[in-house]
Protein backbone atom coordinates (compact mmCIF):
# COMPACT_ATOMS: atom_id res chain seq x y z
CA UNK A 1 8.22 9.85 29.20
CA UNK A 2 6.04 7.28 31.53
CA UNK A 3 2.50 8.13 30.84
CA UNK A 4 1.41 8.35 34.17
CA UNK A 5 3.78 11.37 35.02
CA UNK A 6 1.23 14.26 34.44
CA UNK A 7 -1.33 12.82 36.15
CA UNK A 8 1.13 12.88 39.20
CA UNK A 9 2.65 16.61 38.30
CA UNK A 10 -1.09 18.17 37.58
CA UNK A 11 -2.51 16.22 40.34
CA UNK A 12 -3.73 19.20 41.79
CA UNK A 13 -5.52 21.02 38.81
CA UNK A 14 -8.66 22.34 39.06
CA UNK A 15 -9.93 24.30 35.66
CA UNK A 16 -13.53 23.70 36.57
CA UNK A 17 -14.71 20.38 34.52
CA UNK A 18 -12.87 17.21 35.15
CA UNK A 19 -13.21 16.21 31.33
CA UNK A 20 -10.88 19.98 30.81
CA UNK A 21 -8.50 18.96 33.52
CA UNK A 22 -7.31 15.17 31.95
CA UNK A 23 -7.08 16.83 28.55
CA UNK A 24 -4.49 19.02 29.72
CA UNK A 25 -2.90 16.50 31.45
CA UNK A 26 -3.02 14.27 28.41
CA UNK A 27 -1.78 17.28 26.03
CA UNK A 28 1.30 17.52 28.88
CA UNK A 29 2.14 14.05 27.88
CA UNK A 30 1.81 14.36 24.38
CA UNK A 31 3.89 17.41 24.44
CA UNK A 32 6.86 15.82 25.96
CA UNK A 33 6.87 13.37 24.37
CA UNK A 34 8.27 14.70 21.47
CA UNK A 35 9.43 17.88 22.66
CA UNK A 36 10.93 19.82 19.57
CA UNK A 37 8.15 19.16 16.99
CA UNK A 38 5.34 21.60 16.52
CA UNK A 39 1.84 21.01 18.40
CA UNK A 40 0.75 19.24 15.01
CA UNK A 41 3.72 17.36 14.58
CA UNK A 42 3.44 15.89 17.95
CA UNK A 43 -0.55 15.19 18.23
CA UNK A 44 -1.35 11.44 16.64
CA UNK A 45 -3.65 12.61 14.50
CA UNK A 46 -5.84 16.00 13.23
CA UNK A 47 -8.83 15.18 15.52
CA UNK A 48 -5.73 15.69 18.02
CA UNK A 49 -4.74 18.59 17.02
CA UNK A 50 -7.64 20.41 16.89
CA UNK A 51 -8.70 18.95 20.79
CA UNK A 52 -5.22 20.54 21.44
CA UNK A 53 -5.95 23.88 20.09
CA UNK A 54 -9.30 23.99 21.41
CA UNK A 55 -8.08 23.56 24.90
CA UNK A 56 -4.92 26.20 24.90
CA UNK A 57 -8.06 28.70 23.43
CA UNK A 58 -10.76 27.40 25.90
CA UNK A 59 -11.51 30.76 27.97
CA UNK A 60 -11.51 27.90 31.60
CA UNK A 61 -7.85 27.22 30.98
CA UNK A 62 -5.09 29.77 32.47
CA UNK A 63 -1.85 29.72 32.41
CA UNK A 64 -1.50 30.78 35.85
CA UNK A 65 -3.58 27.39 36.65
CA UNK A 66 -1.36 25.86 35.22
CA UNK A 67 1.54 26.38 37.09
CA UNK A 68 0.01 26.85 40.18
CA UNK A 69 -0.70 22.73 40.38
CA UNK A 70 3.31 22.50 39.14
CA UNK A 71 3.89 24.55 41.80
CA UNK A 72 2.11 22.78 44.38
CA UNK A 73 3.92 19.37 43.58
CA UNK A 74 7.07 21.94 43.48
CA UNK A 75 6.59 22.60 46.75
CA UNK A 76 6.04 19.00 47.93
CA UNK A 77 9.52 17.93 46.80
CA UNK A 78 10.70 21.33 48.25
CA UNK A 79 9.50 20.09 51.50
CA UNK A 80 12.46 16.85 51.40
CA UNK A 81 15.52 19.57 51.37
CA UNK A 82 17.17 21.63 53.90
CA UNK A 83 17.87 24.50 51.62
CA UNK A 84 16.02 25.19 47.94
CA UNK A 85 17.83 27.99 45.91
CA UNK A 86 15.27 29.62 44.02
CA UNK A 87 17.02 31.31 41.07
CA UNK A 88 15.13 34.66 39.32
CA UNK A 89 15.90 35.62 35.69
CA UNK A 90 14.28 36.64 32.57
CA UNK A 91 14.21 35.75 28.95
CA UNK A 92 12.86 37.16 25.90
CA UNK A 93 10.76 35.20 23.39
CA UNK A 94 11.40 36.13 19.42
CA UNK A 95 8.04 35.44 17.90
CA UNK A 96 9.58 38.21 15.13
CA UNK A 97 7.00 37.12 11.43
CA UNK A 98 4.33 35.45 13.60
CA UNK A 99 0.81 37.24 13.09
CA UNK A 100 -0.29 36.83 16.86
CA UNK A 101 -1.94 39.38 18.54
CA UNK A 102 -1.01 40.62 22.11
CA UNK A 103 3.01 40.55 21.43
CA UNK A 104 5.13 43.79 22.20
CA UNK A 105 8.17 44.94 21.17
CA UNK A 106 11.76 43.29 22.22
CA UNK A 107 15.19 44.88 23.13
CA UNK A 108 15.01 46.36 19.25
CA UNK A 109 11.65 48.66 18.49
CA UNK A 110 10.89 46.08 15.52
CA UNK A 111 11.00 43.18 16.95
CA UNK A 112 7.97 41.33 18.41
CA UNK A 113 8.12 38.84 21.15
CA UNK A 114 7.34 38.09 24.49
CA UNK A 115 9.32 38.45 28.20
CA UNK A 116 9.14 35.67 31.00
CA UNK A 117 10.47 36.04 34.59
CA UNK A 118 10.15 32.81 36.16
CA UNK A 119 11.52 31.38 39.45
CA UNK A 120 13.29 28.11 39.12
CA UNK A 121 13.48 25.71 42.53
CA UNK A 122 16.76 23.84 42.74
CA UNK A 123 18.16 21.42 45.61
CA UNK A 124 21.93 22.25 46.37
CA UNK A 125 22.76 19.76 44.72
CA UNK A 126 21.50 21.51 41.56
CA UNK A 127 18.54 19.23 41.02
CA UNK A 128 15.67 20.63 39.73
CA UNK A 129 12.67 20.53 41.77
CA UNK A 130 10.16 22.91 39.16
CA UNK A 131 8.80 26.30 38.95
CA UNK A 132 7.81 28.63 41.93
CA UNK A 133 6.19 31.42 40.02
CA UNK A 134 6.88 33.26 36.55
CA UNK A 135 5.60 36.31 35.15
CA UNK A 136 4.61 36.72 31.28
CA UNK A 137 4.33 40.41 29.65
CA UNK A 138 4.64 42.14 26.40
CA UNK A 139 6.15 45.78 26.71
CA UNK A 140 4.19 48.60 25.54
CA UNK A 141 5.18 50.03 22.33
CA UNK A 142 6.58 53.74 22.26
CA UNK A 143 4.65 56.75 21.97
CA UNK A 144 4.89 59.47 19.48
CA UNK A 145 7.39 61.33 21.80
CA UNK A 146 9.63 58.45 21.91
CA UNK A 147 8.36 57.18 25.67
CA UNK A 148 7.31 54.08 26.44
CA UNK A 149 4.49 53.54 29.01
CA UNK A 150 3.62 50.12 31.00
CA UNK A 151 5.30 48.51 34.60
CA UNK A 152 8.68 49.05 35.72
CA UNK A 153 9.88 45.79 34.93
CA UNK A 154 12.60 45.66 37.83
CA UNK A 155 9.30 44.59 39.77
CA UNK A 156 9.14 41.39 39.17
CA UNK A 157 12.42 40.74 41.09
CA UNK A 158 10.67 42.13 44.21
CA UNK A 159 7.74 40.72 43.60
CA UNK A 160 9.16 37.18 42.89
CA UNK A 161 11.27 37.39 46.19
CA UNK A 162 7.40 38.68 47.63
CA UNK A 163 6.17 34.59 46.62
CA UNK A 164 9.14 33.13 47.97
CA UNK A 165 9.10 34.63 51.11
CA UNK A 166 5.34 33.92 51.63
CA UNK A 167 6.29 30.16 50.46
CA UNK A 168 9.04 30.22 52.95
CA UNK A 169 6.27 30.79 55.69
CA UNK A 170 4.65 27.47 54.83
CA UNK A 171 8.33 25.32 54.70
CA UNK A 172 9.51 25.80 58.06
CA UNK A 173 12.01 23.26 57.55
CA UNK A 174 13.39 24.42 54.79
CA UNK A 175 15.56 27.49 54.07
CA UNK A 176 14.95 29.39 50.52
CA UNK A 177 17.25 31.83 49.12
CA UNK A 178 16.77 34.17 45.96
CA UNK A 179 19.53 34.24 43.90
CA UNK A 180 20.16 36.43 41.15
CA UNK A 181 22.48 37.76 38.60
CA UNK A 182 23.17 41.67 38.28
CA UNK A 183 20.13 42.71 37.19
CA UNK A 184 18.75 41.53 40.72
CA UNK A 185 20.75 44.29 42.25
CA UNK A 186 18.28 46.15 43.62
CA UNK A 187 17.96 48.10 47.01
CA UNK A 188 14.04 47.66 46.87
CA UNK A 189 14.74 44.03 46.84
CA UNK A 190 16.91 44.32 49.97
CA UNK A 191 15.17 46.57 51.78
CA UNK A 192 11.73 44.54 51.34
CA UNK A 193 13.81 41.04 52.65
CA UNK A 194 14.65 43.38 55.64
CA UNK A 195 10.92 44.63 56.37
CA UNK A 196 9.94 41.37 56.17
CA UNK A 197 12.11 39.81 58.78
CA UNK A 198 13.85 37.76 56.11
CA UNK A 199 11.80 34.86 55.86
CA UNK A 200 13.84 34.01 52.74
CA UNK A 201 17.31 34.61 51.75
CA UNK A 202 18.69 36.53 49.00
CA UNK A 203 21.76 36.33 46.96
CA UNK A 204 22.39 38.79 44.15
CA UNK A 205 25.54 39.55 42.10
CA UNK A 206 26.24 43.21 42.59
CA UNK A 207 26.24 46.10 39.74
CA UNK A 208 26.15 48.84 41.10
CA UNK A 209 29.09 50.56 43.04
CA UNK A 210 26.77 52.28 45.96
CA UNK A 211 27.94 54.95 48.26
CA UNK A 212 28.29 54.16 51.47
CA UNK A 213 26.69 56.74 54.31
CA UNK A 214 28.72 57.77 56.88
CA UNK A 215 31.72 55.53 56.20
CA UNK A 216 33.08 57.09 53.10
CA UNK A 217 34.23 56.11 49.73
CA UNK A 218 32.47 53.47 47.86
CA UNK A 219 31.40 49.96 47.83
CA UNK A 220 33.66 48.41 45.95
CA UNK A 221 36.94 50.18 47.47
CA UNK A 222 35.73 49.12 50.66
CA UNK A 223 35.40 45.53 49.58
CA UNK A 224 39.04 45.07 48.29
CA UNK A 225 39.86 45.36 51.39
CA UNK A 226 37.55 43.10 53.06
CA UNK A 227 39.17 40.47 55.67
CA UNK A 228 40.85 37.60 53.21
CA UNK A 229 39.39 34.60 54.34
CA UNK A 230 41.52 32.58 52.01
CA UNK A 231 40.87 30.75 48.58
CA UNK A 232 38.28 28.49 46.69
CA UNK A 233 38.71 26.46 43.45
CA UNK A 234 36.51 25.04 40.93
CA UNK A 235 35.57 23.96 37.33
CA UNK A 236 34.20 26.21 35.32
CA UNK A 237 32.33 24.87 32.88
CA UNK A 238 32.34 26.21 28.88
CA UNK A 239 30.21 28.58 27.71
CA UNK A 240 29.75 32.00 25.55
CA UNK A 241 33.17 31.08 23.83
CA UNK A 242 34.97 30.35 27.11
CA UNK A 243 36.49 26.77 27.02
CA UNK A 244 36.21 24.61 30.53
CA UNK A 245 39.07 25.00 33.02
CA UNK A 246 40.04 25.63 36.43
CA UNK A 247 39.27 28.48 38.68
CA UNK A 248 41.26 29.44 41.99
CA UNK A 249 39.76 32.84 43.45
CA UNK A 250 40.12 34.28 46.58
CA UNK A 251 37.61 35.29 48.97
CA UNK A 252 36.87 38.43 51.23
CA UNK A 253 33.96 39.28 52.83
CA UNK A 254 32.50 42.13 54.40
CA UNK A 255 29.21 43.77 56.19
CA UNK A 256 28.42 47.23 55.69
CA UNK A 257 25.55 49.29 55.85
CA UNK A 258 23.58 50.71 52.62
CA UNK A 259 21.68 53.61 52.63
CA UNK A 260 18.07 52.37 52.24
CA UNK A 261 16.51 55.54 50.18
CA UNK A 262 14.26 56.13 52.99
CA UNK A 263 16.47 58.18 55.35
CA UNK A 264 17.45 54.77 57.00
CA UNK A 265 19.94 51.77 56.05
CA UNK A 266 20.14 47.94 55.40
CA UNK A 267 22.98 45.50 56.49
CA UNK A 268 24.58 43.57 53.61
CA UNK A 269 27.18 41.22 53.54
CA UNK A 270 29.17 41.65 50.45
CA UNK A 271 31.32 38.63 49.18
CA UNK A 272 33.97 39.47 46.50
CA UNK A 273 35.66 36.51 45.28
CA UNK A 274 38.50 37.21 42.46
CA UNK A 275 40.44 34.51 40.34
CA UNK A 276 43.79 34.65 40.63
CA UNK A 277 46.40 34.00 38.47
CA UNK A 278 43.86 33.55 34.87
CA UNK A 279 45.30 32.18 31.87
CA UNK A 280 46.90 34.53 29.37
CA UNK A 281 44.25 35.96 27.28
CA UNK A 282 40.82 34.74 29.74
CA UNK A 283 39.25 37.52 31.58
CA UNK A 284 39.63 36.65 35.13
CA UNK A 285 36.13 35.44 36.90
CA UNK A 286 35.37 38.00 39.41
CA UNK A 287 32.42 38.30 41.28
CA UNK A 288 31.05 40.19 43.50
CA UNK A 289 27.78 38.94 45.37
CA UNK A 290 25.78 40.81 48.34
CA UNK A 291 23.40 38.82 50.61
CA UNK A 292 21.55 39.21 54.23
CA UNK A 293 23.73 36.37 55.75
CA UNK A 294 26.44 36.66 57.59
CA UNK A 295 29.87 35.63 56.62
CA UNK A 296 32.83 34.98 58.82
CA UNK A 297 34.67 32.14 57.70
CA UNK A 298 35.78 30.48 54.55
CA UNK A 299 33.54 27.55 54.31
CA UNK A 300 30.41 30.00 54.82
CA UNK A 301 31.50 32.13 51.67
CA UNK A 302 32.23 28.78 50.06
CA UNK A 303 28.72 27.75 50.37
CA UNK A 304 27.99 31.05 48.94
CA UNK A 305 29.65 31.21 45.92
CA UNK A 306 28.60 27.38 45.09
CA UNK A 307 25.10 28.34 45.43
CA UNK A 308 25.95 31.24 43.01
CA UNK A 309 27.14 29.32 40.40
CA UNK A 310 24.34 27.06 40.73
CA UNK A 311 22.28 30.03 38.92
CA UNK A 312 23.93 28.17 35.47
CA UNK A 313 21.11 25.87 36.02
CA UNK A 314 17.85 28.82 34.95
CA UNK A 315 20.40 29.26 32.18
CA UNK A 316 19.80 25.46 30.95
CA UNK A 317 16.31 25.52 31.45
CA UNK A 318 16.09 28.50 28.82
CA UNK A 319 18.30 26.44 27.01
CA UNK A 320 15.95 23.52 27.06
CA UNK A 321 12.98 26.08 27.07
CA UNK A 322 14.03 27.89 23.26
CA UNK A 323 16.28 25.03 21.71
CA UNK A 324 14.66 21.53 23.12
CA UNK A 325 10.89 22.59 23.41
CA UNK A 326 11.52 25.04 20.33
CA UNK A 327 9.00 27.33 21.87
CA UNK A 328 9.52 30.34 19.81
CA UNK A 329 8.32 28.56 16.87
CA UNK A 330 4.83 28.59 17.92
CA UNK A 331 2.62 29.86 15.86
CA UNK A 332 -0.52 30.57 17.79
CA UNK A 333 -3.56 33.26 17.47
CA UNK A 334 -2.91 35.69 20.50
CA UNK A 335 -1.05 35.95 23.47
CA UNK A 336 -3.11 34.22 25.39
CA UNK A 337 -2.68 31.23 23.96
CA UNK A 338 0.65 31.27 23.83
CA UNK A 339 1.15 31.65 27.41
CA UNK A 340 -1.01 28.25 27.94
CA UNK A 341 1.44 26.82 25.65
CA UNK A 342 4.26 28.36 27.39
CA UNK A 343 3.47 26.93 30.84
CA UNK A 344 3.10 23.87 29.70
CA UNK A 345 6.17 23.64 28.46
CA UNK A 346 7.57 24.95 31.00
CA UNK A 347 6.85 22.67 32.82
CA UNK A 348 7.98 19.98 30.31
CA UNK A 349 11.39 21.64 30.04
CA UNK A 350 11.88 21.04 33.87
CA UNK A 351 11.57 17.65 33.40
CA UNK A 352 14.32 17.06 30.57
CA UNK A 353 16.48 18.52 32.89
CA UNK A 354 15.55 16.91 35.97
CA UNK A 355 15.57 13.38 34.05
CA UNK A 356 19.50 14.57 32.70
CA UNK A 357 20.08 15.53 36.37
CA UNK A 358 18.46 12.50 38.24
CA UNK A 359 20.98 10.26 35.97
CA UNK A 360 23.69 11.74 37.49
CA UNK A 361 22.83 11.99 40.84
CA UNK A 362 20.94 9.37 41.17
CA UNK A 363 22.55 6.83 38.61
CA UNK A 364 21.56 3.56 40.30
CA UNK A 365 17.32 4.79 40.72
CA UNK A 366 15.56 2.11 39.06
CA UNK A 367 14.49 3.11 35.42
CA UNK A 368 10.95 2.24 35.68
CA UNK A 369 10.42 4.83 38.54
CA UNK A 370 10.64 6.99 35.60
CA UNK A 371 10.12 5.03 32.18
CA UNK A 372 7.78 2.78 31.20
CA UNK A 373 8.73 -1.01 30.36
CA UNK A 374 7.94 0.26 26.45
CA UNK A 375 10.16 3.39 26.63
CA UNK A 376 13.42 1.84 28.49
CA UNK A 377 13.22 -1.64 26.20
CA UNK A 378 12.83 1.09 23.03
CA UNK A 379 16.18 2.32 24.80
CA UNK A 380 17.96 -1.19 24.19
CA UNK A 381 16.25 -2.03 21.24
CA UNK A 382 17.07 1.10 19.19
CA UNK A 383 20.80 1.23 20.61
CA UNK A 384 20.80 -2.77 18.86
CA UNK A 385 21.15 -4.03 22.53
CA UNK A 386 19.61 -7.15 24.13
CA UNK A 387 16.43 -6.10 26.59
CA UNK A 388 18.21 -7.14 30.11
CA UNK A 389 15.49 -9.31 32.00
CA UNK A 390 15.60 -7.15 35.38
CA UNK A 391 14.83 -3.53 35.36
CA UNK A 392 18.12 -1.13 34.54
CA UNK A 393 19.23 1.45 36.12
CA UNK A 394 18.34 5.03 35.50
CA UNK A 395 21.66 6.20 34.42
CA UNK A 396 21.92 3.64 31.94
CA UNK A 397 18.59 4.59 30.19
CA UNK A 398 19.35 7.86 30.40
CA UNK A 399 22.61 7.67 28.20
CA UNK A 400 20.62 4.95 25.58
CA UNK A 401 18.49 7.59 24.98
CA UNK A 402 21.20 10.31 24.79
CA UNK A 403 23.05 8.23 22.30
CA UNK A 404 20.23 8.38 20.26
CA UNK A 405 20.39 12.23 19.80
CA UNK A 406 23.98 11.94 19.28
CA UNK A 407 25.90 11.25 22.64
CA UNK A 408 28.80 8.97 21.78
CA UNK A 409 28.92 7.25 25.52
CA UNK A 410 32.85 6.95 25.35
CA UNK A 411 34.70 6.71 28.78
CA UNK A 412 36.13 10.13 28.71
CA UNK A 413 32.76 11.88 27.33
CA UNK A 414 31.57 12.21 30.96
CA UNK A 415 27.55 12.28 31.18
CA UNK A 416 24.77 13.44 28.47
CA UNK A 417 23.78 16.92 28.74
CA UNK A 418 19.98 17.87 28.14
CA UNK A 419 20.18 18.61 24.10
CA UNK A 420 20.78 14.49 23.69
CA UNK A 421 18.75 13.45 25.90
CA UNK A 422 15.56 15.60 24.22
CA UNK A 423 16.77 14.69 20.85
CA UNK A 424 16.62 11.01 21.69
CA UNK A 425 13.79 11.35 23.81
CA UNK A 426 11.63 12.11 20.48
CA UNK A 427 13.20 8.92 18.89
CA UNK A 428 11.95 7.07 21.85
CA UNK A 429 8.35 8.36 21.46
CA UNK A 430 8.43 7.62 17.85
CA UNK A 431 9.38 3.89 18.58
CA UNK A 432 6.54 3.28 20.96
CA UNK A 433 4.01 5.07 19.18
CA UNK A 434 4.65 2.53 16.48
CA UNK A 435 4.74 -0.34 18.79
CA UNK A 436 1.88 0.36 20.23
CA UNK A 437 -0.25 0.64 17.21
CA UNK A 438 0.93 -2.65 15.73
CA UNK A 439 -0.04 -4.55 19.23
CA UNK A 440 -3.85 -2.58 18.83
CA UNK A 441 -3.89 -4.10 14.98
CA UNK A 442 -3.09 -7.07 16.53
CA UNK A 443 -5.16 -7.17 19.10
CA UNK A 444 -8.33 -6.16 16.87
């Protein structure tokens, strides 16, 4: 949306030529504007879309540059809250049909895509605050034997707790905590938070059922019968053919040593919180999450499991990511290339959701610390609504703009998620492209 807000986000970028840095910044904007079409479809004209191609090929222009001066104004709003979660997961990226070189193969030996691991900042409030770090890689194909060379790609959970815990070093003020889903369960993950002298906390859903040294039995036995420290409830939102609805679980916690692999041990707390009483015919929610704090009363597990299911929100930013920013239907030359592209819209996929987010939680912000006069009186004027003479609220832009990619605003429809709002977000752009050309014919 406002034109200025790239400028602001990429303050920091330095690709070596100023006239290299404001194109970026001015392809950012163009980009988000009208997030779903293709590169073409969202450049003005073709003298546009070729300055838009030569800059994602131009051999000056990384993608790790890229996020780096995201990351940096990351940080900076990092800086405001007591506790950042900093969730880890990875995607894959079907570019299956697309001749571009540099793509390995997916979960299935035939298809072609792309994998990115990036780590997505978030205020406990769940409102998104950009991208720490991410990792981009193609697997290796197979050899004739059937094996498959290249990284282990459990790495990139250590080494993405690695960045957080050196960012932690420079946020004093501010606690950050990992937090994963089950493929984060990882002792080398633990055990490097412990060398460290956790600088950074970790939360990871557990998968594997460990022996315990020394204490007999197993993990999990020996978390059933954990101290019951009572009961939590919450909504659980739909998803993956579950429909919305109410969750009571109850909570038991307790710490126990794991044997470290190196003839030593760590100290975990393990959290297992189990629904009770599930409606006939839903699995019941159970989870079961380990972590370096302690835990010895109800409200600390609470704040646990809360920050758990925050992890939903990396989930909507590959939501936004795929369906909004539609960024497996690139069709670029090479990898490289593609992973300009992808950081970029990266970057523009935090935004949709911070913009959905910021409506709720901040509904009464003023709209034009985030729209421009054009975009937010496109808002009214598209929705057949008179321009108000002061400046509206946030919240009620938002859902203008939302009802233009289909949100029907009634009382009992709650707020717009992020698929409206980037649908109507490319109506918006559309409007004021138009609107401004007619005032330049005027003008001329």
């Amino acid at each position: 949306m406002t034109a200025n807000w790239a400028r602001e986000e990429f303050e920091t970028i330095d690709l070596g030529d100023k006239r290299l840095d404001e194109r970026l910044k001015m392809l950012a904007e163009t980009l988000s504007d009208k997030p779903g079409a293709s590169i073409p479809g969202a450049c003005a004209d073709r003298a546009e879309t070729v300055a838009a191609y030569r800059l994602l090929a131009h051999e000056d222009v990384s993608w790790r540059d890229v996020l780096e001066a995201h990351g940096q104004a990351t940080v900076r709003r990092m800086s405001a809250e007591a506790v950042v979660l900093c969730l880890q997961d990875t995607t894959e990226l079907d570019y299956q049909g697309r001749a571009m070189r540099g793509l390995g193969p997916l979960n299935y030996e035939a298809q072609r895509g792309l994998y990115v691991h990036p780590t997505y900042a978030v205020s406990v409030q769940r409102e998104p605050l950009g991208i720490l770090n991410a990792w981009n890689w193609a697997r290796e194909f197979k050899d004739p034997q059937g094996q498959r060379g290249g990284m282990n790609e459990g790495v990139r959970w250590v080494e993405s707790f690695e960045r957080v815990a050196q960012q932690a070093r420079d946020l004093p003020q501010t606690r950050l905590v990992c937090v994963g889903d089950r493929e984060s369960d990882m002792l080398d993950l633990m055990v490097k938070a412990r060398d460290l002298g956790y600088p950074a906390d970790y939360l990871v859903r557990c998968q594997h059922n460990r022996v315990l040294p020394g204490q007999g039995g197993k993990l999990w036995a020996a978390l059933a019968q954990g101290e019951l420290l009572g009961e939590v409830s919450f909504e659980m939102p739909r998803g993956r053919g579950r429909r919305a609805r109410k969750v009571t679980q109850e909570i038991r916690a307790r710490r126990v040593s794991l044997s470290d692999g190196q003839g030593g041990t760590v100290e975990v707390t393990c959290v297992f919180a189990r629904e009770m009483q599930a409606p006939p015919g839903s699995q019941p929610v159970t989870w079961r999450l380990l972590t370096n704090r302690s835990v010895d009363t109800l409200a600390q597990a609470t704040e646990l499991i809360d920050w758990y299911r925050a992890r939903w929100e990396i989930e909507m930013f590959f939501l936004i990511l795929k369906e909004g920013c539609k960024v497996e239907q690139l069709q670029l030359e090479d990898v490289e290339r593609l992973e300009v592209a992808l950081a970029l819209y990266m970057v523009i996929a935090w935004r949709i959701n911070r913009l959905m987010r910021l409506g709720r939680t901040l509904p009464d912000m003023p709209a034009d610390t985030v729209f421009e006069q054009d975009e937010w009186h496109a808002a009214f004027i598209l929705n057949k609504k008179p321009i108000p003479k002061q400046v509206p609220t946030l919240n009620t832009v938002v859902r203008l703009i939302a009802q233009r990619g289909g949100f029907l605003g009634r009382k009992g429809d709650g707020e717009p998620g992020a698929r409206t709002l980037w649908q109507g977000m490319h109506d918006i752009a559309v409007f004021v492209d138009g609107l401004r050309y007619a005032r330049s014919i005027a003008a001329a």
